[in-house]
PDB file of N, CA and C in Angstrom:
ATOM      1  N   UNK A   1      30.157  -0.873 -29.819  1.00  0.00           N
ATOM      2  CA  UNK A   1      30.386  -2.230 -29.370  1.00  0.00           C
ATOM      3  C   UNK A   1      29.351  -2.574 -28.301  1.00  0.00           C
ATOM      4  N   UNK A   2      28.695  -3.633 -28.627  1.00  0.00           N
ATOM      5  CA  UNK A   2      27.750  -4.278 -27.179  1.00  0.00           C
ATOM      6  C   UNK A   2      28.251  -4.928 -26.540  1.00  0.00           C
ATOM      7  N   UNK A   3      27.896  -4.943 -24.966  1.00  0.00           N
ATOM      8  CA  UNK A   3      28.735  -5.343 -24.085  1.00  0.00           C
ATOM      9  C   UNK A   3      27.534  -6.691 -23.604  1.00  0.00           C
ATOM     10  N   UNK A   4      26.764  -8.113 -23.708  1.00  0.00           N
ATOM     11  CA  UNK A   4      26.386  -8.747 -23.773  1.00  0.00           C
ATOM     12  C   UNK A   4      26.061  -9.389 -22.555  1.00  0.00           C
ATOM     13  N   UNK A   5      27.098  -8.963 -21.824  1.00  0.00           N
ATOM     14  CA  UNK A   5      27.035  -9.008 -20.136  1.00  0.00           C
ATOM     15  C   UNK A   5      26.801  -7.995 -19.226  1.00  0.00           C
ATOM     16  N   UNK A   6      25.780  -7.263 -19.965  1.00  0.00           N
ATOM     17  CA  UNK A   6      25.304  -6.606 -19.028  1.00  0.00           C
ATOM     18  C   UNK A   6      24.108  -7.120 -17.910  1.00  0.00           C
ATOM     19  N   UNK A   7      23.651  -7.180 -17.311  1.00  0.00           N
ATOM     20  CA  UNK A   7      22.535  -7.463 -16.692  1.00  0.00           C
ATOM     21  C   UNK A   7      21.825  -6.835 -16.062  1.00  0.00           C
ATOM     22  N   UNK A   8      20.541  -6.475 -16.330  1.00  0.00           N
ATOM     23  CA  UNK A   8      19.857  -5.367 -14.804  1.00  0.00           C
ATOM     24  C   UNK A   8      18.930  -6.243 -14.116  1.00  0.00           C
ATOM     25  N   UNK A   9      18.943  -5.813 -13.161  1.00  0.00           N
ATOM     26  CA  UNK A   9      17.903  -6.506 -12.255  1.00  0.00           C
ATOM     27  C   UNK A   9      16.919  -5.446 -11.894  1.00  0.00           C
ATOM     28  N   UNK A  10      16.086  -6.638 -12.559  1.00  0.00           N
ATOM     29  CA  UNK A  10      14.275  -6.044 -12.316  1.00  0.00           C
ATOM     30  C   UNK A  10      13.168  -6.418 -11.703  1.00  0.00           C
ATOM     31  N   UNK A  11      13.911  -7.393 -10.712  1.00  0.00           N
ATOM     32  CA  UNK A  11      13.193  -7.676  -9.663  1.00  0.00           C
ATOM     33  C   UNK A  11      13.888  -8.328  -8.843  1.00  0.00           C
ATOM     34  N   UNK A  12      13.024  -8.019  -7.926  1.00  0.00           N
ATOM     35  CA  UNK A  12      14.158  -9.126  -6.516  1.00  0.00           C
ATOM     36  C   UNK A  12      12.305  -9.671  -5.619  1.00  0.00           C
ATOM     37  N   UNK A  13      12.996 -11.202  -5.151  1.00  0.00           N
ATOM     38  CA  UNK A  13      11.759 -11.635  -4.654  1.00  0.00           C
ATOM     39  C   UNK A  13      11.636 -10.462  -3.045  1.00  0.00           C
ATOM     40  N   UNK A  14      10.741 -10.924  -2.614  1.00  0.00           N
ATOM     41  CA  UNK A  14      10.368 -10.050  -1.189  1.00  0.00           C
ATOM     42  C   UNK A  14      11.190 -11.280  -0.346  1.00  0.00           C
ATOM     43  N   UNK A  15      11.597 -12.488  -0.242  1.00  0.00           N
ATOM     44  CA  UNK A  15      12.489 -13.238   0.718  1.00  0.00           C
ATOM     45  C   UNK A  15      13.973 -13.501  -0.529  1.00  0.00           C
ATOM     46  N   UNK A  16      14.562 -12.221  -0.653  1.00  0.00           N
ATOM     47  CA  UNK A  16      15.519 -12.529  -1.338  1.00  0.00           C
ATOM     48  C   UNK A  16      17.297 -13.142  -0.941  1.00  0.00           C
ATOM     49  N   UNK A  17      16.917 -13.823   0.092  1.00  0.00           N
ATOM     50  CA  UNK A  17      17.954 -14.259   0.597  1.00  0.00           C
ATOM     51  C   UNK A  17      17.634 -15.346   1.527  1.00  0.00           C
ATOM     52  N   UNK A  18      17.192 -16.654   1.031  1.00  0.00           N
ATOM     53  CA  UNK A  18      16.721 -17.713   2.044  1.00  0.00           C
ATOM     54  C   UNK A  18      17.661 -18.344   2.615  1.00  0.00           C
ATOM     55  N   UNK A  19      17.811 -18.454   3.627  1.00  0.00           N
ATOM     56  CA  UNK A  19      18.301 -19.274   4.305  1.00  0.00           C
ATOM     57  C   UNK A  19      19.671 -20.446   3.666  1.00  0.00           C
ATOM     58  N   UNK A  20      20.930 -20.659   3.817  1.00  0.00           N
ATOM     59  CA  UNK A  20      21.511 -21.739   3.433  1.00  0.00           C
ATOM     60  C   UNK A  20      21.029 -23.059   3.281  1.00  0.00           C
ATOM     61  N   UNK A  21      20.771 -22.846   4.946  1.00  0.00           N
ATOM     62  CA  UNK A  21      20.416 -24.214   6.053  1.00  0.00           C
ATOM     63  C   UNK A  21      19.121 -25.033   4.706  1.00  0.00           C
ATOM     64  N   UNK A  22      18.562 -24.341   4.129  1.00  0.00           N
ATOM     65  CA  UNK A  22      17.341 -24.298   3.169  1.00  0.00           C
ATOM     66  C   UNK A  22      17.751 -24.978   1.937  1.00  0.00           C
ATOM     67  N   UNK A  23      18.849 -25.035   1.617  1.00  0.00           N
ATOM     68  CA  UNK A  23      19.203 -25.165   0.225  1.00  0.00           C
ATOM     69  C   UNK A  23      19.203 -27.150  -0.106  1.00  0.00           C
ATOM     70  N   UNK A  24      18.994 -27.565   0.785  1.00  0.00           N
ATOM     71  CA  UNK A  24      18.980 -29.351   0.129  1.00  0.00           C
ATOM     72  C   UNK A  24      17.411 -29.701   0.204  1.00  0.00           C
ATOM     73  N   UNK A  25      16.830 -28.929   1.258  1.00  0.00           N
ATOM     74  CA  UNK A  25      15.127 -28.975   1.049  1.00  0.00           C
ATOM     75  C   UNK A  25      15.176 -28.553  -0.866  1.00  0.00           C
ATOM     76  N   UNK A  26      15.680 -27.236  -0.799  1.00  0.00           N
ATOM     77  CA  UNK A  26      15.541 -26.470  -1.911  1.00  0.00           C
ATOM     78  C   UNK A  26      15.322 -27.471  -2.700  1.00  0.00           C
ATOM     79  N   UNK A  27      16.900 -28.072  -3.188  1.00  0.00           N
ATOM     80  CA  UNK A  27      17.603 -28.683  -4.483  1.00  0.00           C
ATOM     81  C   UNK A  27      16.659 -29.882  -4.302  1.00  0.00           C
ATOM     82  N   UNK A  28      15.958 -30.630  -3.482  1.00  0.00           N
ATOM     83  CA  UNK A  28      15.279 -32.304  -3.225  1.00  0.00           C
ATOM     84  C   UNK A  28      13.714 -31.118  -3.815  1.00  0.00           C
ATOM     85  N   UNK A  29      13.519 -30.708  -3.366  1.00  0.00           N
ATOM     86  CA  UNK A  29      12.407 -30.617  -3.253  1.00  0.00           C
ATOM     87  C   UNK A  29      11.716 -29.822  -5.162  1.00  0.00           C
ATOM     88  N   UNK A  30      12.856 -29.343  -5.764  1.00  0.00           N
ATOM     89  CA  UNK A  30      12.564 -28.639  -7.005  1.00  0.00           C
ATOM     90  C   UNK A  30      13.288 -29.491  -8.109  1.00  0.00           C
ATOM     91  N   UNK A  31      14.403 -30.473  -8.179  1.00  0.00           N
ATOM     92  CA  UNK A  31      15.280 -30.960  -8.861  1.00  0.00           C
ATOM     93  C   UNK A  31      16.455 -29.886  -9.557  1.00  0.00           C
ATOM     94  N   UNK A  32      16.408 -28.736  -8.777  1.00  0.00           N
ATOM     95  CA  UNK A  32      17.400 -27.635  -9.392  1.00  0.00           C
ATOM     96  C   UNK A  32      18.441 -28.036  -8.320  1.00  0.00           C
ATOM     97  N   UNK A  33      19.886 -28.384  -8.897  1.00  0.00           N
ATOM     98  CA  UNK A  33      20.794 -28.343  -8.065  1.00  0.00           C
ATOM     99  C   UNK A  33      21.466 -26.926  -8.270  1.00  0.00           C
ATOM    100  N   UNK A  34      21.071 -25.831  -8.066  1.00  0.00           N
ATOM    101  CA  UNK A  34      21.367 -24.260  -8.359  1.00  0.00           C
ATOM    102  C   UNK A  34      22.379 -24.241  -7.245  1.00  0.00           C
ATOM    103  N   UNK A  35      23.318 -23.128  -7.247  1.00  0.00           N
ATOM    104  CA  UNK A  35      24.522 -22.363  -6.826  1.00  0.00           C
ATOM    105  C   UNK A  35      23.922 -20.801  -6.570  1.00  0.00           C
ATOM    106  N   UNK A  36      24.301 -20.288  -5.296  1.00  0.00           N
ATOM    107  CA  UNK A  36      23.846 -19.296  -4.843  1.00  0.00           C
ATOM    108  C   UNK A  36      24.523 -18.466  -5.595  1.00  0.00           C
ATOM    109  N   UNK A  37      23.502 -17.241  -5.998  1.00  0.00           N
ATOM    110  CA  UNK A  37      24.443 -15.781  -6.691  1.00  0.00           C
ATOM    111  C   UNK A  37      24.708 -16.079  -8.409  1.00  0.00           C
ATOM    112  N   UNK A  38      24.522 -17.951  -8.975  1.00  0.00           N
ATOM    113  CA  UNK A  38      24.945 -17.968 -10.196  1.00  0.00           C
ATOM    114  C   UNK A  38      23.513 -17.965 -10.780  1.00  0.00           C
ATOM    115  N   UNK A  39      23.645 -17.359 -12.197  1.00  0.00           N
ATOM    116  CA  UNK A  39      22.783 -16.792 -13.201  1.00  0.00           C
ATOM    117  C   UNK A  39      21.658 -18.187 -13.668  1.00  0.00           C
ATOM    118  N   UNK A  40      20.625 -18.217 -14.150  1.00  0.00           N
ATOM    119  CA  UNK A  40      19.591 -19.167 -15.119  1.00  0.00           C
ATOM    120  C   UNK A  40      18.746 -18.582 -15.749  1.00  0.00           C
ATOM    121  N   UNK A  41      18.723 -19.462 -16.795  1.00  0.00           N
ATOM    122  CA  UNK A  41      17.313 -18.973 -17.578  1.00  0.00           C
ATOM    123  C   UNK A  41      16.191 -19.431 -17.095  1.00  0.00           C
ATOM    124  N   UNK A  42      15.290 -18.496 -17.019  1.00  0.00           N
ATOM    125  CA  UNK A  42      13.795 -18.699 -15.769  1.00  0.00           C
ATOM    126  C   UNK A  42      12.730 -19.834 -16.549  1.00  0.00           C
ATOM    127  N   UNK A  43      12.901 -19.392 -18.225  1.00  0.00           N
ATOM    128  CA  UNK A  43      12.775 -20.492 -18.803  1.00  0.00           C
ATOM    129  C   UNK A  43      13.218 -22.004 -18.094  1.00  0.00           C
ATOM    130  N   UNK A  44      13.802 -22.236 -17.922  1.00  0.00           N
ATOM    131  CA  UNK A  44      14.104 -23.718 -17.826  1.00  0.00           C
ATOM    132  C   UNK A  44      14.209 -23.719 -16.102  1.00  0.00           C
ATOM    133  N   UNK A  45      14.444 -22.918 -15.338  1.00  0.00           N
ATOM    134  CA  UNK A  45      13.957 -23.363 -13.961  1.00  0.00           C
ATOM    135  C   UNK A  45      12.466 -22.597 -13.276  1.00  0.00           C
ATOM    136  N   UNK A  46      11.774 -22.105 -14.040  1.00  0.00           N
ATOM    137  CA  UNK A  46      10.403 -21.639 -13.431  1.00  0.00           C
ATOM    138  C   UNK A  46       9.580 -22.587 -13.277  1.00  0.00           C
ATOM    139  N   UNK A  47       9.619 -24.120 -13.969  1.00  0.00           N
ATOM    140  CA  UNK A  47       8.876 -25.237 -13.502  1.00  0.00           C
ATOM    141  C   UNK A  47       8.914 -25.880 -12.357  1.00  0.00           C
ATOM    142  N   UNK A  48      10.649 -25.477 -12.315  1.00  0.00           N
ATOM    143  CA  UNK A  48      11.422 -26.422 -11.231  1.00  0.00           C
ATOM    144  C   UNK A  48      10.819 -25.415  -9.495  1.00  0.00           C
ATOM    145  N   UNK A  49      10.808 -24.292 -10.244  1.00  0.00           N
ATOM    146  CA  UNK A  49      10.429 -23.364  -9.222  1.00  0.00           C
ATOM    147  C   UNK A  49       8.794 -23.791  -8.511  1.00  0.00           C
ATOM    148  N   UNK A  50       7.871 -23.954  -9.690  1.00  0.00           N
ATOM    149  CA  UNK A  50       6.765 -24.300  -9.511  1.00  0.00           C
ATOM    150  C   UNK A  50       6.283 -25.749  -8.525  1.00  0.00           C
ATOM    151  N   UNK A  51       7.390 -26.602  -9.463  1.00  0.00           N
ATOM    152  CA  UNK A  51       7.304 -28.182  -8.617  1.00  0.00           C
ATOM    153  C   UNK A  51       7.569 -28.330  -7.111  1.00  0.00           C
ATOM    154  N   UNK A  52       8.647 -27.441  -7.024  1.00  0.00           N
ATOM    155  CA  UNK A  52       8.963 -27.442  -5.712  1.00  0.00           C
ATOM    156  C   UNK A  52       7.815 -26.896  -4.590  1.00  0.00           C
ATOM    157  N   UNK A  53       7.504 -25.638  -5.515  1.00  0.00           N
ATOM    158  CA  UNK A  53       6.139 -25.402  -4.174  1.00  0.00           C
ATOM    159  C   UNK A  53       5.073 -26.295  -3.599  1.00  0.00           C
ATOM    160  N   UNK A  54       5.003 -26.819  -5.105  1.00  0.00           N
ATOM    161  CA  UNK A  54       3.728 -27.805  -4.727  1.00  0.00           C
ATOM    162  C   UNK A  54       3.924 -29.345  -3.991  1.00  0.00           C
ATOM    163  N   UNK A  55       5.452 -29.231  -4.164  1.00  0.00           N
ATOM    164  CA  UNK A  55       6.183 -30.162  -3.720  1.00  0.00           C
ATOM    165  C   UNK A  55       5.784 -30.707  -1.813  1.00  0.00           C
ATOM    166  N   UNK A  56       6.368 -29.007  -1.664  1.00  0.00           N
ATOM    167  CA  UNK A  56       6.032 -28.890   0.157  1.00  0.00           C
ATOM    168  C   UNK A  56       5.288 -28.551   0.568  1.00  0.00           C
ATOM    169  N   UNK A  57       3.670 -28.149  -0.387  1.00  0.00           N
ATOM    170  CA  UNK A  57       2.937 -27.480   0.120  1.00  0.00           C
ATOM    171  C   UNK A  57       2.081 -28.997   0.170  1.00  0.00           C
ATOM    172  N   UNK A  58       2.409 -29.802  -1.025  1.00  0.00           N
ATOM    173  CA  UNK A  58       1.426 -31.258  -0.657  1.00  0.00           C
ATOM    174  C   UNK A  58       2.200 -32.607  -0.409  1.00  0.00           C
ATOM    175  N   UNK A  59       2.978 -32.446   0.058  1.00  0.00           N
ATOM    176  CA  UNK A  59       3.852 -33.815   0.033  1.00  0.00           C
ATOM    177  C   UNK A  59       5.252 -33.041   1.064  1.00  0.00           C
ATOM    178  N   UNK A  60       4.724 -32.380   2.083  1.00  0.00           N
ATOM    179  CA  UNK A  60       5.513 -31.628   2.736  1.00  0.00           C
ATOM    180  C   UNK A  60       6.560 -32.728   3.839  1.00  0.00           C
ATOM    181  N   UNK A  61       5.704 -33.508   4.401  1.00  0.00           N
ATOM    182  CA  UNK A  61       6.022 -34.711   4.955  1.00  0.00           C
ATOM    183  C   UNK A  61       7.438 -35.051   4.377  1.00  0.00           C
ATOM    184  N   UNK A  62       7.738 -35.627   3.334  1.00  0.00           N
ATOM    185  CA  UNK A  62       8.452 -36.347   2.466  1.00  0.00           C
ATOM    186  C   UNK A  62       9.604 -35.415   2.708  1.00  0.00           C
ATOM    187  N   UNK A  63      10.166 -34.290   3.124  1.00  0.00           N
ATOM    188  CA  UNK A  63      11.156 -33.307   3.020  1.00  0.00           C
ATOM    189  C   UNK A  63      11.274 -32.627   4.306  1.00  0.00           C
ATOM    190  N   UNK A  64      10.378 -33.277   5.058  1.00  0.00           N
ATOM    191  CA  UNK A  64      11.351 -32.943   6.826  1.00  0.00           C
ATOM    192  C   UNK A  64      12.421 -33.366   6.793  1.00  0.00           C
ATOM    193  N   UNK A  65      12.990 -34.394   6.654  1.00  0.00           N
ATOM    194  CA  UNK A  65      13.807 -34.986   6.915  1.00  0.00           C
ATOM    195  C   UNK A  65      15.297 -33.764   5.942  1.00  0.00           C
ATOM    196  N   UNK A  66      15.119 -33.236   5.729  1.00  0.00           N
ATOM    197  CA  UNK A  66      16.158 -31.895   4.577  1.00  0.00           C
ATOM    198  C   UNK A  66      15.815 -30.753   5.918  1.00  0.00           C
ATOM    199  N   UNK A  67      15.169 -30.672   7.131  1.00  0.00           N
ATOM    200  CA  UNK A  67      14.819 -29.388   7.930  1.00  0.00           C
ATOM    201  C   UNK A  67      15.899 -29.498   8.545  1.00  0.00           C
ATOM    202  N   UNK A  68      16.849 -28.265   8.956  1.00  0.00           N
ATOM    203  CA  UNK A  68      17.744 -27.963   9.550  1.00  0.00           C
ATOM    204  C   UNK A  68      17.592 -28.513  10.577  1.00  0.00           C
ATOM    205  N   UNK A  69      18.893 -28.981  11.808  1.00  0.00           N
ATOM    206  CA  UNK A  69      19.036 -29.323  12.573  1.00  0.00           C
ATOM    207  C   UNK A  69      18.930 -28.102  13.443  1.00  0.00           C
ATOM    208  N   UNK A  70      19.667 -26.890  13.037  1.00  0.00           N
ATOM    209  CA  UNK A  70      19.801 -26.101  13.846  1.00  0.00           C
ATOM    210  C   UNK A  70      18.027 -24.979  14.344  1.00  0.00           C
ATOM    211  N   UNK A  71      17.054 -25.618  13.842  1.00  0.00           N
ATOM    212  CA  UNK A  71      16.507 -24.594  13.300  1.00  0.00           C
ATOM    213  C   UNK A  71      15.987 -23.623  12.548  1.00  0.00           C
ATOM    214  N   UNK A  72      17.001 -23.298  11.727  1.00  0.00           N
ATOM    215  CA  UNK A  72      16.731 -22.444  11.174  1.00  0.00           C
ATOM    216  C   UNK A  72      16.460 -22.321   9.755  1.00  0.00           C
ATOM    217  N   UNK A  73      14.937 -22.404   9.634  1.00  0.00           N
ATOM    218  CA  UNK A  73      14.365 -22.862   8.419  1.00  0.00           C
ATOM    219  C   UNK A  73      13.500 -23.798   8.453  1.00  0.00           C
ATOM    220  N   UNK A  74      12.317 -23.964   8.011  1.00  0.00           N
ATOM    221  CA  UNK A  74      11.438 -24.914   8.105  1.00  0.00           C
ATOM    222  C   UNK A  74      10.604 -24.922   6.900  1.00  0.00           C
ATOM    223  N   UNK A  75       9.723 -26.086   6.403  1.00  0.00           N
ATOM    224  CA  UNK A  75       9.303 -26.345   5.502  1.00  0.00           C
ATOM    225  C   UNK A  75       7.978 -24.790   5.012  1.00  0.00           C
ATOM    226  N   UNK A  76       7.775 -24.499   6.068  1.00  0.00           N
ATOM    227  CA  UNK A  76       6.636 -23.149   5.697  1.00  0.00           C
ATOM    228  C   UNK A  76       7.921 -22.186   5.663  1.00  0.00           C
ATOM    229  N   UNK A  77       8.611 -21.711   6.022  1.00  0.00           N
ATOM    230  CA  UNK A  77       9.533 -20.775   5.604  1.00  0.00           C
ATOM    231  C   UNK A  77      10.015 -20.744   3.784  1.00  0.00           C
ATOM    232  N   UNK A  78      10.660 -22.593   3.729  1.00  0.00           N
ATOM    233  CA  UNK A  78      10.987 -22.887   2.333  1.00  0.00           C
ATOM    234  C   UNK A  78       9.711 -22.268   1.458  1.00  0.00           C
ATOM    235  N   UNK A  79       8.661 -22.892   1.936  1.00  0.00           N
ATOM    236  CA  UNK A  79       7.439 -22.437   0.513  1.00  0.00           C
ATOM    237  C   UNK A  79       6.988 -20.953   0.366  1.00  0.00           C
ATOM    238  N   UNK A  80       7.529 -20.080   1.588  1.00  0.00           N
ATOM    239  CA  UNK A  80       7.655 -18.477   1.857  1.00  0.00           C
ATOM    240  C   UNK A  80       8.496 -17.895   0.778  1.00  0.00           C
ATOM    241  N   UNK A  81       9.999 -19.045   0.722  1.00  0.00           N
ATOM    242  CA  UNK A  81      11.072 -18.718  -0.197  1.00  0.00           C
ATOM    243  C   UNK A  81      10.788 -18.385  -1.566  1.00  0.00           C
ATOM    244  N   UNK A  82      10.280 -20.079  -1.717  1.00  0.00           N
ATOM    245  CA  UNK A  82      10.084 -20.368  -3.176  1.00  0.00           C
ATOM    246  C   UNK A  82       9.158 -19.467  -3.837  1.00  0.00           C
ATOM    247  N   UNK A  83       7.389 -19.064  -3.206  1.00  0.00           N
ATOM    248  CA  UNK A  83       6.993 -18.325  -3.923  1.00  0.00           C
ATOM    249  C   UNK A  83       7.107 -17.422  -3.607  1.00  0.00           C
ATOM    250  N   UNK A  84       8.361 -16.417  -3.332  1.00  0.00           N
ATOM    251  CA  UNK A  84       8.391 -15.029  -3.487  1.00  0.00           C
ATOM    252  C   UNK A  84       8.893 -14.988  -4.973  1.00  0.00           C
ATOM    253  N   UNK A  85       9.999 -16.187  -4.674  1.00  0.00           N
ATOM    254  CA  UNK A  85      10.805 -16.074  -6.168  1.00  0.00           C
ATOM    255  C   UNK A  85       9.663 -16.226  -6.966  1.00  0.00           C
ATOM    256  N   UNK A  86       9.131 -17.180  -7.016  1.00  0.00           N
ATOM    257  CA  UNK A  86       7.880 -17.252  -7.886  1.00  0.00           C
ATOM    258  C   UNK A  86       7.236 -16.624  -8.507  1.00  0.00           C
ATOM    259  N   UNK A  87       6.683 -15.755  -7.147  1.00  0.00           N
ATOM    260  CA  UNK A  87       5.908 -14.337  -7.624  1.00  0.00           C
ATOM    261  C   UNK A  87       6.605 -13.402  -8.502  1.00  0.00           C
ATOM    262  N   UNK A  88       7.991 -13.121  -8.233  1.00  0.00           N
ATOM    263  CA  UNK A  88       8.600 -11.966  -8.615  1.00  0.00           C
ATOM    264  C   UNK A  88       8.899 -12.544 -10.234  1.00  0.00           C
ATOM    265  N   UNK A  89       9.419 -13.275 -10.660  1.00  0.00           N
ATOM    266  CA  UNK A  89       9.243 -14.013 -11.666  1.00  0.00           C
ATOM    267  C   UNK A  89       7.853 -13.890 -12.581  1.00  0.00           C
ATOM    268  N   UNK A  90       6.817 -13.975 -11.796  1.00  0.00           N
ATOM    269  CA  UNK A  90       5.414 -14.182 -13.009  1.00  0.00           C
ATOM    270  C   UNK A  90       5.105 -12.728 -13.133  1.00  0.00           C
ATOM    271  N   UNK A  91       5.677 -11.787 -11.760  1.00  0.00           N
ATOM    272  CA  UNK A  91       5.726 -10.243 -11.854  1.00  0.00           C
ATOM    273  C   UNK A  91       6.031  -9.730 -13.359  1.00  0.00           C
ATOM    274  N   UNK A  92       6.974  -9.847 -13.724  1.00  0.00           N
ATOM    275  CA  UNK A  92       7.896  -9.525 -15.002  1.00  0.00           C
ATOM    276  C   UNK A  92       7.341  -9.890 -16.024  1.00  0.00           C
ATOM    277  N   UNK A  93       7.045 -11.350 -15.884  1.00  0.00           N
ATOM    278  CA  UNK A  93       6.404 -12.193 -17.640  1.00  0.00           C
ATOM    279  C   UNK A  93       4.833 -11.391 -17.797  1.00  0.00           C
ATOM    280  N   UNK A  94       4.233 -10.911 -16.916  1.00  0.00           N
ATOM    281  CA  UNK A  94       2.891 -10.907 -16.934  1.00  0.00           C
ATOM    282  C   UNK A  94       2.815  -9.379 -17.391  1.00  0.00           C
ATOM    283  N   UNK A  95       4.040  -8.152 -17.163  1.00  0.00           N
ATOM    284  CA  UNK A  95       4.179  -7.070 -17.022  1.00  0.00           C
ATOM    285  C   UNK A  95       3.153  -6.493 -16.156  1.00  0.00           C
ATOM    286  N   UNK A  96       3.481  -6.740 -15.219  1.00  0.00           N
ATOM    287  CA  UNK A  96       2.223  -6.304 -13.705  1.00  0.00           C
ATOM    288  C   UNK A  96       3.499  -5.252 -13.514  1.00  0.00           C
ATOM    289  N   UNK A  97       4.967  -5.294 -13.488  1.00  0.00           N
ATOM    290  CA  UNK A  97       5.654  -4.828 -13.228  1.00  0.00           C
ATOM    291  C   UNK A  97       5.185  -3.092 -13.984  1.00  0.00           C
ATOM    292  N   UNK A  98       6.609  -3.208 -14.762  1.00  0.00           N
ATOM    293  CA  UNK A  98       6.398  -1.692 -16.195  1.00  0.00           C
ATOM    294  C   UNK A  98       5.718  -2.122 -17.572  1.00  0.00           C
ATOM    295  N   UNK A  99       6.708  -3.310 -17.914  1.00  0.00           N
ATOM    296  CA  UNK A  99       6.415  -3.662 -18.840  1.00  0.00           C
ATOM    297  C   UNK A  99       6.892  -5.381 -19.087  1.00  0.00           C
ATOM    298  N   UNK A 100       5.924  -5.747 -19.760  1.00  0.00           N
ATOM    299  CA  UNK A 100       6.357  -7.840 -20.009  1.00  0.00           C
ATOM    300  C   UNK A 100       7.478  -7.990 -20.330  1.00  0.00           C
ATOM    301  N   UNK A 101       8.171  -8.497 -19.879  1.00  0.00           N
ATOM    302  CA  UNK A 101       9.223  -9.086 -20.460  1.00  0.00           C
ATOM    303  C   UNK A 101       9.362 -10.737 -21.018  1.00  0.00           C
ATOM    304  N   UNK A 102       9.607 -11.158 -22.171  1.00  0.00           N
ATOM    305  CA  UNK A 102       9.635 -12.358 -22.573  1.00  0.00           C
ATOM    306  C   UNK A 102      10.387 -13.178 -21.515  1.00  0.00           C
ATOM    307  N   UNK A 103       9.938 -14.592 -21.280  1.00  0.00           N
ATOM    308  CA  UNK A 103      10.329 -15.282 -20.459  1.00  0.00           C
ATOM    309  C   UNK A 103      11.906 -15.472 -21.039  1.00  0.00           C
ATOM    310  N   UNK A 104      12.166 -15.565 -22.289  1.00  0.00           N
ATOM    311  CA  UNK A 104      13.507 -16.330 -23.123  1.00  0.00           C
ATOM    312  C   UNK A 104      14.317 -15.060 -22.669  1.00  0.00           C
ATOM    313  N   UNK A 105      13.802 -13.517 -22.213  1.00  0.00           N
ATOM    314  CA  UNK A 105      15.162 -12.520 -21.897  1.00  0.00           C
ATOM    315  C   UNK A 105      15.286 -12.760 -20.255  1.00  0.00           C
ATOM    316  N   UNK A 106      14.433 -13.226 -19.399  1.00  0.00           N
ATOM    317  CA  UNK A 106      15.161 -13.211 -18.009  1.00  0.00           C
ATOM    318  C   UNK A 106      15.957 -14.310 -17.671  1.00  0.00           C
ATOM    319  N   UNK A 107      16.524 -13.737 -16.550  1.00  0.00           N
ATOM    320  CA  UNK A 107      17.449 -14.796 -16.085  1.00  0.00           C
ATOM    321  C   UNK A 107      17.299 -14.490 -14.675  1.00  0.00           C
ATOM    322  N   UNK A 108      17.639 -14.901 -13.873  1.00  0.00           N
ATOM    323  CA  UNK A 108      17.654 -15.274 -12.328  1.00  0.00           C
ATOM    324  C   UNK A 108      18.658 -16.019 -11.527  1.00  0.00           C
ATOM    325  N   UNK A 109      19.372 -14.839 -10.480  1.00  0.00           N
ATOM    326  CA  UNK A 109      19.997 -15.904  -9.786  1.00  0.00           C
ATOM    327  C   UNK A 109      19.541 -15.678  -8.527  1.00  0.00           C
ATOM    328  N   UNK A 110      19.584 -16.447  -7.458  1.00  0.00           N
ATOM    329  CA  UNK A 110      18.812 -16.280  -6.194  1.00  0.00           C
ATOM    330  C   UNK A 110      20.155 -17.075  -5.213  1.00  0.00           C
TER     331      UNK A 110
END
């Protein structure tokens, strides 16, 4: 019997735990309204992943206004976030890792 829910994790970004305070920059800044800890296909948010960087890296202005009150977190931190995930992501498809993995078998939750 296959068990279909299995999952391994084969990568984790190097900022694998950004910030909360981060998460409406996040969701404005990529159009992913994602849930912490829940699963996606990298397929369909690795663009969103992409947009967003370029989002704050050129139109950074436009998404102060999403910077924590408290601090903690700022627009160069967010684009620290995004392309770790990033990286660790093109890690896998590219097999820089062990070996390639097709984009249609990962999934990602962050």
């Amino acid at each position: 019997m296959h068990d279909t829910n299995i999952i391994a994790v084969i990568a984790e970004p190097d900022v694998n735990n950004p910030t909360y305070n981060l998460g409406e920059m996040f969701r404005a800044c990529t159009g992913w309204d994602y849930e912490q800890g829940k699963w996606y296909r990298v397929e369909e948010v690795l663009p969103l992943i992409e947009h967003g960087v370029h989002e704050l890296k050129f139109n950074g202005e436009a998404y102060k206004q999403y910077s924590p009150s408290n601090g903690w977190g700022t627009i160069n931190s967010a684009i620290l976030a995004l392309e770790s995930l990033e990286k660790s992501i093109q890690y896998q498809i590219t097999g820089e890792a062990w070996q390639a993995v097709p984009i249609e078998h990962l999934w990602v939750a962050w």
